[in-house]
Each structure stands twice: as structure tokens, then as C-alpha cells.
N, C-alpha and C. Protein backbone atom coordinates (compact mmCIF):
# COMPACT_ATOMS: atom_id res chain seq x y z
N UNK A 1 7.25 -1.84 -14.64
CA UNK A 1 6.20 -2.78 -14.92
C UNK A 1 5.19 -2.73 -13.78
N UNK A 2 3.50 -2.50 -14.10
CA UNK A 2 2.67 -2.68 -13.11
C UNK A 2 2.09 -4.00 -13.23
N UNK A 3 1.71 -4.65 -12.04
CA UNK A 3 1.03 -5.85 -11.82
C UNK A 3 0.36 -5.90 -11.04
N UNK A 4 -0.76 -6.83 -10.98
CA UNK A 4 -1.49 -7.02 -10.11
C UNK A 4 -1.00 -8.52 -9.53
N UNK A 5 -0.84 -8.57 -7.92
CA UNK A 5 -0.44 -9.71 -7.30
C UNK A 5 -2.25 -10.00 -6.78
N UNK A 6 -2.36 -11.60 -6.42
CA UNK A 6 -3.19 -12.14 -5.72
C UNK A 6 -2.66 -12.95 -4.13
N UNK A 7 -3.69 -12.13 -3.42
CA UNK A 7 -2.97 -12.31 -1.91
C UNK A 7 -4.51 -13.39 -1.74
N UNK A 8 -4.69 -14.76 -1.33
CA UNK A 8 -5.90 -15.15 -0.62
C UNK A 8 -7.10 -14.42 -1.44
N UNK A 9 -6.63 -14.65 -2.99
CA UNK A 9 -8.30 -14.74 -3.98
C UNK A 9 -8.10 -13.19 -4.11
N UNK A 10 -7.32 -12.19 -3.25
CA UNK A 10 -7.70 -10.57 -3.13
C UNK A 10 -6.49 -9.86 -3.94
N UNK A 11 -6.61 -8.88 -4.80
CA UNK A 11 -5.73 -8.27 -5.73
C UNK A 11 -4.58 -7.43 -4.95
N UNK A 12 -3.59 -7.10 -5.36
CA UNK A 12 -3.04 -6.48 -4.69
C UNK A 12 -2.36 -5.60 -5.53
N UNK A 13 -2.05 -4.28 -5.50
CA UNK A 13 -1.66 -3.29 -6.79
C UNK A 13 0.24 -3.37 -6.38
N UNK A 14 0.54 -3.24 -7.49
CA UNK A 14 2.27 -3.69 -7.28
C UNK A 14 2.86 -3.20 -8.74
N UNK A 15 4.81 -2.38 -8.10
CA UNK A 15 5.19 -1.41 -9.43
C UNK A 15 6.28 -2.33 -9.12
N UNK A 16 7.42 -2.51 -10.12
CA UNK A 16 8.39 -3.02 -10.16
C UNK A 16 9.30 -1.91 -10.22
N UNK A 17 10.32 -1.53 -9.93
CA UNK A 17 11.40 -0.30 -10.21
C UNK A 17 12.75 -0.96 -10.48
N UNK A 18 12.66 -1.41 -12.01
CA UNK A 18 14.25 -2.06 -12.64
C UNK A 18 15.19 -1.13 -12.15
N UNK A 19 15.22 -0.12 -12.08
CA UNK A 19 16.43 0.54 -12.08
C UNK A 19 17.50 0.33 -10.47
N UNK A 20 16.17 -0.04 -9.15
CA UNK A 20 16.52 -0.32 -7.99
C UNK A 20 16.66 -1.98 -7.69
N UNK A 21 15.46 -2.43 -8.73
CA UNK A 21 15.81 -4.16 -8.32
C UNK A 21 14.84 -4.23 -7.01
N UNK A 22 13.32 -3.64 -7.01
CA UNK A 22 12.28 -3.34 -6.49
C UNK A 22 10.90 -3.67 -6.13
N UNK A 23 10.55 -4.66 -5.80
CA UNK A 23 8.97 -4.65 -6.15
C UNK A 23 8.20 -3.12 -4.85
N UNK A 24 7.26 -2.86 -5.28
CA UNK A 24 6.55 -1.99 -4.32
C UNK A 24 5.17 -1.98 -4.52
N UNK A 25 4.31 -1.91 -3.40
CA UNK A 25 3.01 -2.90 -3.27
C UNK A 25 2.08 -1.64 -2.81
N UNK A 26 0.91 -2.04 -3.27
CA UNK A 26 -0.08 -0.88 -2.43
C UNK A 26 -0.22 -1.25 -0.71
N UNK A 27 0.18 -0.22 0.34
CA UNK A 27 -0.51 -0.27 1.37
C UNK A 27 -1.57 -0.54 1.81
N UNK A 28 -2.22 0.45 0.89
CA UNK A 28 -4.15 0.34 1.49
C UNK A 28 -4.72 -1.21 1.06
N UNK A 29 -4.23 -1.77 -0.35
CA UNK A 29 -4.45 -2.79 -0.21
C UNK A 29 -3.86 -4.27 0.15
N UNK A 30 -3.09 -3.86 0.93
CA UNK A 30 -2.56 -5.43 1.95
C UNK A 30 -3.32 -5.10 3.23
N UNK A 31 -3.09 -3.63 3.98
CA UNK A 31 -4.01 -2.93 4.74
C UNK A 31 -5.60 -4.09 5.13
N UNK A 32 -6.33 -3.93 3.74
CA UNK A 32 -7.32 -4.27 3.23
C UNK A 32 -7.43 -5.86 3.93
N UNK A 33 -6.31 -6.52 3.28
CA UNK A 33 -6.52 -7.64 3.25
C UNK A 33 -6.36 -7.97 4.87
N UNK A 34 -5.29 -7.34 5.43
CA UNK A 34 -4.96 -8.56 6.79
C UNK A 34 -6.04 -7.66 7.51
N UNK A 35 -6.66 -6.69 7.56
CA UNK A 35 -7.76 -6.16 8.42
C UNK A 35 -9.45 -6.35 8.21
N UNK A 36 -9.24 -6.57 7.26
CA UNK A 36 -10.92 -6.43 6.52
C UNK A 36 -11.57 -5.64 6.87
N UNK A 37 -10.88 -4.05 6.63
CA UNK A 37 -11.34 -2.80 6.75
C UNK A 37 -12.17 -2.22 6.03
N UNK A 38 -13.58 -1.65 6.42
CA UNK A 38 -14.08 -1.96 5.04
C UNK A 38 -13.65 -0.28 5.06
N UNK A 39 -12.67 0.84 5.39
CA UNK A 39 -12.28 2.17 4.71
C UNK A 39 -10.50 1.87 4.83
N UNK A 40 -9.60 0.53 4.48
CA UNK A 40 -8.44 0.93 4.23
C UNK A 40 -7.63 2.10 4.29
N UNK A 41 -7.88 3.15 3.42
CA UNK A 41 -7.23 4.01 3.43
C UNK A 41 -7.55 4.81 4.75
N UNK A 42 -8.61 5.08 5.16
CA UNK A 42 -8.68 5.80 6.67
C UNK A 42 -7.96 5.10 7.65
N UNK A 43 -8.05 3.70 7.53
CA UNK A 43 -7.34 2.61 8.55
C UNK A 43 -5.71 2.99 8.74
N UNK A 44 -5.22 3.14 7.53
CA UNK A 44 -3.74 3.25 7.60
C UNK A 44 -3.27 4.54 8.00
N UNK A 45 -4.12 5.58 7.51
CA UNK A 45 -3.71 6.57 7.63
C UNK A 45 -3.83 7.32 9.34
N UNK A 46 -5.21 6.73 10.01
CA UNK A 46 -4.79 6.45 11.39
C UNK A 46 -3.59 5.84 12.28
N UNK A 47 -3.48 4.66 11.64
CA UNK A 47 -2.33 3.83 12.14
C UNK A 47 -1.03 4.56 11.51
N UNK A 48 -0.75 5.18 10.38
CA UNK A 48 0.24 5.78 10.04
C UNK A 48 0.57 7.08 11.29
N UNK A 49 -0.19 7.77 11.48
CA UNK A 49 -0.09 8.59 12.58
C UNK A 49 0.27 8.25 13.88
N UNK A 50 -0.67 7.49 13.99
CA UNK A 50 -0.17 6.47 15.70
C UNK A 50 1.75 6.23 16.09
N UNK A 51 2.05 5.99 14.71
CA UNK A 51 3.15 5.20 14.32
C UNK A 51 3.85 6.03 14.48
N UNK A 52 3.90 7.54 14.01
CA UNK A 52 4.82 8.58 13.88
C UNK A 52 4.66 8.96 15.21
N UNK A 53 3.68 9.05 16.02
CA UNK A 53 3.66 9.57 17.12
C UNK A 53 4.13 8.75 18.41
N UNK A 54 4.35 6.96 17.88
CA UNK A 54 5.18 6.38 18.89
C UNK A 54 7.03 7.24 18.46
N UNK A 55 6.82 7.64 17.51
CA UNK A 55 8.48 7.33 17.02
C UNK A 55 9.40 6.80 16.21
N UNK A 56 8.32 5.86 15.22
CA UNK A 56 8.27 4.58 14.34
C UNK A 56 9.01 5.37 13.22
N UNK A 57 10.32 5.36 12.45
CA UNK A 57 10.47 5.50 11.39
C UNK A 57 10.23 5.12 10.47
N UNK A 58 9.68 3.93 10.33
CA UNK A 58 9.83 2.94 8.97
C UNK A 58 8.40 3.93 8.10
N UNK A 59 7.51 4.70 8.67
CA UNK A 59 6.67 5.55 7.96
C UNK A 59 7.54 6.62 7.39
N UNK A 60 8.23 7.01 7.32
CA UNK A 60 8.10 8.74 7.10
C UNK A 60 9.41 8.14 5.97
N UNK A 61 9.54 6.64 5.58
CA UNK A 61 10.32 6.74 4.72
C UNK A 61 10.03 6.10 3.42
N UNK A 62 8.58 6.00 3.71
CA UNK A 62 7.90 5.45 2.40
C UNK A 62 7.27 6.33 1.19
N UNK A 63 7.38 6.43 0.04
CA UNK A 63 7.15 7.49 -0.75
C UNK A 63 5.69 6.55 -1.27
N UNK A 64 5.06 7.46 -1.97
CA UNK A 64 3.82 7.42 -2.24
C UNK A 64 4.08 7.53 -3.94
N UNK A 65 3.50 6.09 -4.35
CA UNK A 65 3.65 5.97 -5.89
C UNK A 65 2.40 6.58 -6.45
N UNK A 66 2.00 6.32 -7.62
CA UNK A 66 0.55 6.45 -8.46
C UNK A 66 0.29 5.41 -9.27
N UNK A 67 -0.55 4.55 -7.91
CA UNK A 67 -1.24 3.24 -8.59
C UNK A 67 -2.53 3.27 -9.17
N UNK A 68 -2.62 2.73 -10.24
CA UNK A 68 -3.77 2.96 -10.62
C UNK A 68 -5.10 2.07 -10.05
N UNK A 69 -6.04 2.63 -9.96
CA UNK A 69 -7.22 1.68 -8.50
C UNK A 69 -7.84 0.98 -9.70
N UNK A 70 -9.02 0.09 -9.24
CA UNK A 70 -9.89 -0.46 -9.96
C UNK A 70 -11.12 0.90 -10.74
N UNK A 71 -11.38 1.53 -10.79
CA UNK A 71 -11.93 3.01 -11.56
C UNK A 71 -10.76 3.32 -12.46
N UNK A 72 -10.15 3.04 -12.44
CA UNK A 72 -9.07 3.58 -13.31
C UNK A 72 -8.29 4.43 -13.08
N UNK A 73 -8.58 4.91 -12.15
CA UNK A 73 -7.78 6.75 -11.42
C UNK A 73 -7.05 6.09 -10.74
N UNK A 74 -6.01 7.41 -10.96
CA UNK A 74 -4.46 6.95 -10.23
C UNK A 74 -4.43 7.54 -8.71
């Protein structure tokens, strides 16, 4: 099931995975919200690097879904 959550008036893209008992949320847009970035995805993907290069695991164990954006493209 896809949904859209509302964080503070702002959308947030979100997949449910029954089979794990799952919710899973877009990055770029929580990203979005607690930074008010206006390029999210460049934001994280900097900070995603930073992260790997302290040592940080909790990145390299996140898989990358196909949410669909506001354009419609996944």
C-alpha cells in the first residue's frame, strides 16, 4: 500500500511492506522537511557520504524503493 503521510501541512511519500510489518518513508522528503532544503536530494546525498565516510552504518543498509514523486515519475 502507498500513502501519502502529512508531516507539519508537508507530504511525505510512504510504502507499507505487509509481508515485513513495515512502513518506509521517503528520505528526500523528511530531508525536505526538517532542513528546508530547497535541493533535498543533493542535501542527503552529501550527508549520505559524510556519513559513510565517518563510518556510519545505518546508510549502506537502506535500500532504495520507487516512489512515485508529485510528476508522476517514479
Amino acid at each position: 500500500m502507498k500513502d501519502i503521510k502529512l508531516f507539519e501541512e508537508k507530504k511525505v511519500r510512504s510504502q507499507w511492506d505487509a509481508e515485513k510489518e513495515r512502513w518506509y518513508f521517503s528520505i528526500t522528503d523528511v530531508v525536505a522537511i526538517l532542513t528546508d532544503s530547497p535541493n533535498p536530494k543533493n542535501y542527503w546525498k552529501v550527508l549520505k557520504h559524510r556519513l559513510l565516510k565517518e563510518g556510519n552504518e545505518s546508510v549502506t543498509n537502506c535500500n532504495q524503493l520507487k516512489l512515485q514523486s508529485s510528476d508522476g515519475k517514479y
